[in-house]
Protein backbone atom coordinates (compact mmCIF):
# COMPACT_ATOMS: atom_id res chain seq x y z
CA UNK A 1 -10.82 1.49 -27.51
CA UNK A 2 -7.03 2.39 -29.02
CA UNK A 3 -4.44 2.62 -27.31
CA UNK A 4 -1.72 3.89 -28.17
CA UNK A 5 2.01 2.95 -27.98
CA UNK A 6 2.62 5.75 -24.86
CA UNK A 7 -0.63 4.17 -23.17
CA UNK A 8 0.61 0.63 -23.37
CA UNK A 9 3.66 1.54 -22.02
CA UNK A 10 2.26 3.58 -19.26
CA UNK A 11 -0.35 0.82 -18.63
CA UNK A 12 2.86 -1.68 -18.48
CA UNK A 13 4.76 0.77 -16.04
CA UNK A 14 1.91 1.29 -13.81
CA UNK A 15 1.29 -2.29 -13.64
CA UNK A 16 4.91 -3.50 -12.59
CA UNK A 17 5.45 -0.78 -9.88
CA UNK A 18 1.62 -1.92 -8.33
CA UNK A 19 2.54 -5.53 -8.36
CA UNK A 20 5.60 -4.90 -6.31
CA UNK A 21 4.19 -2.26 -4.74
CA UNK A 22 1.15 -4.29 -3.23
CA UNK A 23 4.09 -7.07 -2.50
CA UNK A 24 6.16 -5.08 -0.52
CA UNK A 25 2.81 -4.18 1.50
CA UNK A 26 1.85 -7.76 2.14
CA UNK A 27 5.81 -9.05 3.01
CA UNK A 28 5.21 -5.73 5.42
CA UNK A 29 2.50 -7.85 7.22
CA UNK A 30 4.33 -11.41 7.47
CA UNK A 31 7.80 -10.05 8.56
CA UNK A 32 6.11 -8.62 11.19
CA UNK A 33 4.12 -11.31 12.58
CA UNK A 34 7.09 -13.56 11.74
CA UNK A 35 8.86 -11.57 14.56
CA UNK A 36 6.01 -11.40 16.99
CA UNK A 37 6.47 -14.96 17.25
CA UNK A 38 4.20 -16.55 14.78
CA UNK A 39 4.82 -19.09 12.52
CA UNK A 40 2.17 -18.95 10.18
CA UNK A 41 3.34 -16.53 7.62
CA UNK A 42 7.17 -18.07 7.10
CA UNK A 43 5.30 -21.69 7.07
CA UNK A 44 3.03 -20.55 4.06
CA UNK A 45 6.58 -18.83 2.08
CA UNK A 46 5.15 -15.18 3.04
CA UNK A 47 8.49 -13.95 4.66
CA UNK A 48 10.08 -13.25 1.41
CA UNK A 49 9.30 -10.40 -1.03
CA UNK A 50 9.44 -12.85 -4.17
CA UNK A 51 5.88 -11.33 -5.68
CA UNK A 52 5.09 -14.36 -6.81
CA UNK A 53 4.10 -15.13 -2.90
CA UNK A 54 2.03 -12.44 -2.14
CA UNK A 55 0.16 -11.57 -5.97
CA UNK A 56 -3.27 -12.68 -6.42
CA UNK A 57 -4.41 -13.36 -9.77
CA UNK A 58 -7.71 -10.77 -9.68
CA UNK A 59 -6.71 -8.63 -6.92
CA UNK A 60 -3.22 -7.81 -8.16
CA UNK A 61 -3.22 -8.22 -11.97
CA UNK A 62 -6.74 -8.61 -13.64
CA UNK A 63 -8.57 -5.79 -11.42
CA UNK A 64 -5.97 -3.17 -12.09
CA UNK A 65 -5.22 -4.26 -15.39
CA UNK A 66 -8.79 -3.75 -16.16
CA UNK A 67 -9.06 -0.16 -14.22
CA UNK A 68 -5.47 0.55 -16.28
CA UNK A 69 -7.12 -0.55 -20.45
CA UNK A 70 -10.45 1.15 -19.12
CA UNK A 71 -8.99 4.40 -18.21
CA UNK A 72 -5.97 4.61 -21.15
CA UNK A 73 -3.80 3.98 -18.09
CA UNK A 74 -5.10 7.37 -16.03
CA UNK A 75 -6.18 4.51 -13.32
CA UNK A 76 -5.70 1.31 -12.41
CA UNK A 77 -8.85 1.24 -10.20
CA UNK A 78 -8.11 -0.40 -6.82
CA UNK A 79 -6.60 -3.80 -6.34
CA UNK A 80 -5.30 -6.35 -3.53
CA UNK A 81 -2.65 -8.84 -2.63
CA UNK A 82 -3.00 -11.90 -1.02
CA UNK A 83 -3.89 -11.94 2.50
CA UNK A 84 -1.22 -12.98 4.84
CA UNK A 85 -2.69 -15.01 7.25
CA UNK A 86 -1.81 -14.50 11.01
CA UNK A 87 -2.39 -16.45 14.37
CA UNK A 88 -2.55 -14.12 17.00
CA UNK A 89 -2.52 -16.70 19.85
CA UNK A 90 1.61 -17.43 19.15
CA UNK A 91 2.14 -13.73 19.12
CA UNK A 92 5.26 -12.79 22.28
CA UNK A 93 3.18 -13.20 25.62
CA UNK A 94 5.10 -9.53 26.09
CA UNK A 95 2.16 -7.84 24.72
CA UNK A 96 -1.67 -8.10 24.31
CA UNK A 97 -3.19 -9.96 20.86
CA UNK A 98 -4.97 -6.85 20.20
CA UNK A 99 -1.65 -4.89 19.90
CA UNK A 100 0.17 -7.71 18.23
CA UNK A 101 -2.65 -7.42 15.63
CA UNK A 102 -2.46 -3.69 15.51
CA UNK A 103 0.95 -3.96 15.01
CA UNK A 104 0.72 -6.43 12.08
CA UNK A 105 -1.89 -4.70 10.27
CA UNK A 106 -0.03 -1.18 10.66
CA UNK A 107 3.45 -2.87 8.85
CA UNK A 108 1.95 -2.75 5.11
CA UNK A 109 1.21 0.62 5.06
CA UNK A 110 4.54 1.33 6.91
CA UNK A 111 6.36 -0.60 4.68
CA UNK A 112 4.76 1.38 1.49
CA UNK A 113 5.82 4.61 3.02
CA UNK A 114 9.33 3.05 3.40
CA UNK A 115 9.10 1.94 -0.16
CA UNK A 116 7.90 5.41 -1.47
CA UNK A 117 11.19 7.34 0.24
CA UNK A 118 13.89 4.46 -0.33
CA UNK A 119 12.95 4.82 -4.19
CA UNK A 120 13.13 8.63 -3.79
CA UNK A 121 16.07 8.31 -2.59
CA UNK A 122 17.68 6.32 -4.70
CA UNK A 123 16.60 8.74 -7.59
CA UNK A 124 18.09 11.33 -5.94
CA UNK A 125 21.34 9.69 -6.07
CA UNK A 126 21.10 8.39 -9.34
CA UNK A 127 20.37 12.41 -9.83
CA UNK A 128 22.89 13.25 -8.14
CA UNK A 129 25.63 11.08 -9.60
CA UNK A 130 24.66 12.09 -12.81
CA UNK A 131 23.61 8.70 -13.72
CA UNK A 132 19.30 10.41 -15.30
CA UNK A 133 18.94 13.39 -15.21
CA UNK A 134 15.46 15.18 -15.22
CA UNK A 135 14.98 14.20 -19.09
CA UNK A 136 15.79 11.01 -18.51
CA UNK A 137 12.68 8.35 -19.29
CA UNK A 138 13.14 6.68 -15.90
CA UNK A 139 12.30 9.58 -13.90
CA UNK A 140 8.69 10.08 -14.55
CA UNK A 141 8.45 5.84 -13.86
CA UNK A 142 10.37 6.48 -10.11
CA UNK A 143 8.12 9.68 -9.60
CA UNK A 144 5.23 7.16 -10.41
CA UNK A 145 6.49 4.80 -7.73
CA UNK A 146 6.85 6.93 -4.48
CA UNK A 147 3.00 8.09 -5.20
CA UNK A 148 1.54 4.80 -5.91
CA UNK A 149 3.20 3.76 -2.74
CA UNK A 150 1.78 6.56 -0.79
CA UNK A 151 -1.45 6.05 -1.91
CA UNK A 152 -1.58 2.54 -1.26
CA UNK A 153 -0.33 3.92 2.54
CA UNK A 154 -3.08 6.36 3.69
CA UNK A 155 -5.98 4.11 1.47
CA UNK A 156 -5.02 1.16 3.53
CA UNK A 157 -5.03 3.16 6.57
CA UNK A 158 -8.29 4.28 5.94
CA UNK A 159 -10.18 3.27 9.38
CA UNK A 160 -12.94 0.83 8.01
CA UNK A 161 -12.46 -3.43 7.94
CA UNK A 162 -11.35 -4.73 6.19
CA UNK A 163 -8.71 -2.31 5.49
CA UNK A 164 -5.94 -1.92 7.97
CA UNK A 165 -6.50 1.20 9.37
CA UNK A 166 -9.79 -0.69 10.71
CA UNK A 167 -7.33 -3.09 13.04
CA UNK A 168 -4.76 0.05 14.14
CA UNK A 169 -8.07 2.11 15.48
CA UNK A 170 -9.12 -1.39 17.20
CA UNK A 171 -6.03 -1.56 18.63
CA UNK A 172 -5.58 1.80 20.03
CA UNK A 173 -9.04 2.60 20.87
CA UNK A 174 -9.64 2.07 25.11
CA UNK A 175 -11.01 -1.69 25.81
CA UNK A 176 -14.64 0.35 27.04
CA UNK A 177 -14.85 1.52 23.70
CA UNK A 178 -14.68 -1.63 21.81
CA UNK A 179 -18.29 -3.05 21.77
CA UNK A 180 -19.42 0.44 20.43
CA UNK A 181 -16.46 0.36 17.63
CA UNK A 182 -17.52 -3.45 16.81
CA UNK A 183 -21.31 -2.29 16.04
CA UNK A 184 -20.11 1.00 14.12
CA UNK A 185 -17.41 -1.31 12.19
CA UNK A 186 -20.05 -3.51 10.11
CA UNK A 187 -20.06 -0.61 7.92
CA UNK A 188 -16.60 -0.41 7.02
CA UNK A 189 -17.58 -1.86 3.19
CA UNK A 190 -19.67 1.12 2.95
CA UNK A 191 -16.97 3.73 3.80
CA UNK A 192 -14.65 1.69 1.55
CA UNK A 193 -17.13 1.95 -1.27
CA UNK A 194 -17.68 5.90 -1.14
CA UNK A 195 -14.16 6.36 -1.08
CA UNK A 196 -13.44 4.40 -4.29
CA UNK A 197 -16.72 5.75 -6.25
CA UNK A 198 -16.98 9.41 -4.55
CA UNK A 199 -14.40 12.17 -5.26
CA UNK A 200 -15.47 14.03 -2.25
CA UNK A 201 -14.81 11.55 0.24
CA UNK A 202 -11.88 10.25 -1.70
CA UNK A 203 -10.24 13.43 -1.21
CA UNK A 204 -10.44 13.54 2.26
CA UNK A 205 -8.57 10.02 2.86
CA UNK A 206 -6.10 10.40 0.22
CA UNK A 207 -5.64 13.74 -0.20
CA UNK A 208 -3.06 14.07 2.69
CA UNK A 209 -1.08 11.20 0.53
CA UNK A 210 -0.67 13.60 -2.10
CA UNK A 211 0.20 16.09 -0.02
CA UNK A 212 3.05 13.93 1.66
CA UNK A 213 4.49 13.21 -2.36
CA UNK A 214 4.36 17.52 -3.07
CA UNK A 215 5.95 17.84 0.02
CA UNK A 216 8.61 14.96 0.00
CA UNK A 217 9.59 15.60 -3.76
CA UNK A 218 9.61 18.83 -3.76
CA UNK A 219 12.24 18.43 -0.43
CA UNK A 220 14.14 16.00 -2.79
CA UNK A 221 14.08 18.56 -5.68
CA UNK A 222 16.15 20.96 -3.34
CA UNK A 223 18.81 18.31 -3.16
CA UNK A 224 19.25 17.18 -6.29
């Protein structure tokens, strides 16, 4: 397979902003359950967004980098950080583990949403300023960003374990429905799966992430 010098780049762009991207998802997680009141995550150097303390060797750089060389940088496939371990029983005795949980689990994708608009908005002012303007090579790169990190927020919210939209349905669902969720959740792999090899289905998790980017840049584009 060639690639070319455009694909390497692209391959090299896409790379960096997942990296940080999936980073920023996993510090999302510890801060979190560092303020609930466990001690876990800062004891294990997760309470920092140094990527160095949340990347995991397959998950975050060979998987996508793979997906990225296989697809001329179209796709970099799916990948993972590393999981941020939690201990539910030191969560704040002011609310239930199952919440505290629910709470954790919903920060990462949070957190990637936050990431998408703060870099939005920070092209916007570099827009505005006059600092790139819609030529410049940075733009496409930023554009990149805010719908990585959108994607990474409605995939991960996806409800099926292990992803974390799996824990926030636990944790809102009434207690009376629980034992029925825990037999329906065993097949959360399987949901996971047809998203990531099935268009169809794909579409109907992620599709309302691209609809948020549209939306959100095209709001931006007004005010630039």
């Amino acid at each position: 397979m060639d690639l070319s010098s455009d694909d390497i780049r692209n391959i090299v762009q896409i790379l960096i902003i997942l990296i940080l991207s999936i980073c920023v998802h996993e510090f999302g997680h510890a801060i979190v359950a560092d303020k609930l009141g466990d001690p876990l995550p800062r004891s294990q150097g997760r309470t920092t967004l140094n990527p160095i303390a949340h990347a995991d060797p397959i998950g975050t750089l060979l998987f996508p980098l793979i997906g990225l060389v296989a697809t001329q940088g179209a796709s970099p496939g799916f990948g993972w950080g590393r999981p941020v371990e939690v201990s539910p029983r030191h969560f704040t005795r002011r609310m239930s583990m199952r919440t505290g949980h629910m709470l954790v689990a919903a920060a990462g994708p949070l957190m990637n949403i936050l990431f998408g608009f703060f870099i939005s908005i920070v092209l916007l002012l570099l827009l505005r300023v006059g600092a790139l303007d819609g030529q410049s090579p940075l733009v496409q790169p930023l554009l990149m960003a805010v719908h990585i990190n959108f994607v990474l927020a409605f995939f991960n919210l996806i409800p099926a374990p292990p992803l974390d939209g799996g824990a926030v349905l636990e944790g809102l669902l009434p207690a009376r429905h629980l034992p029925t969720w825990h037999k329906i959740s065993v097949y959360g792999p399987f949901v996971l799966m047809a998203v990531i090899f099935i268009p169809q289905v794909r579409e109907v998790f992620l599709g309302p992430a691209g609809w948020l980017f549209r939306s959100w840049i095209g709001f931006i584009g007004t005010l630039a």
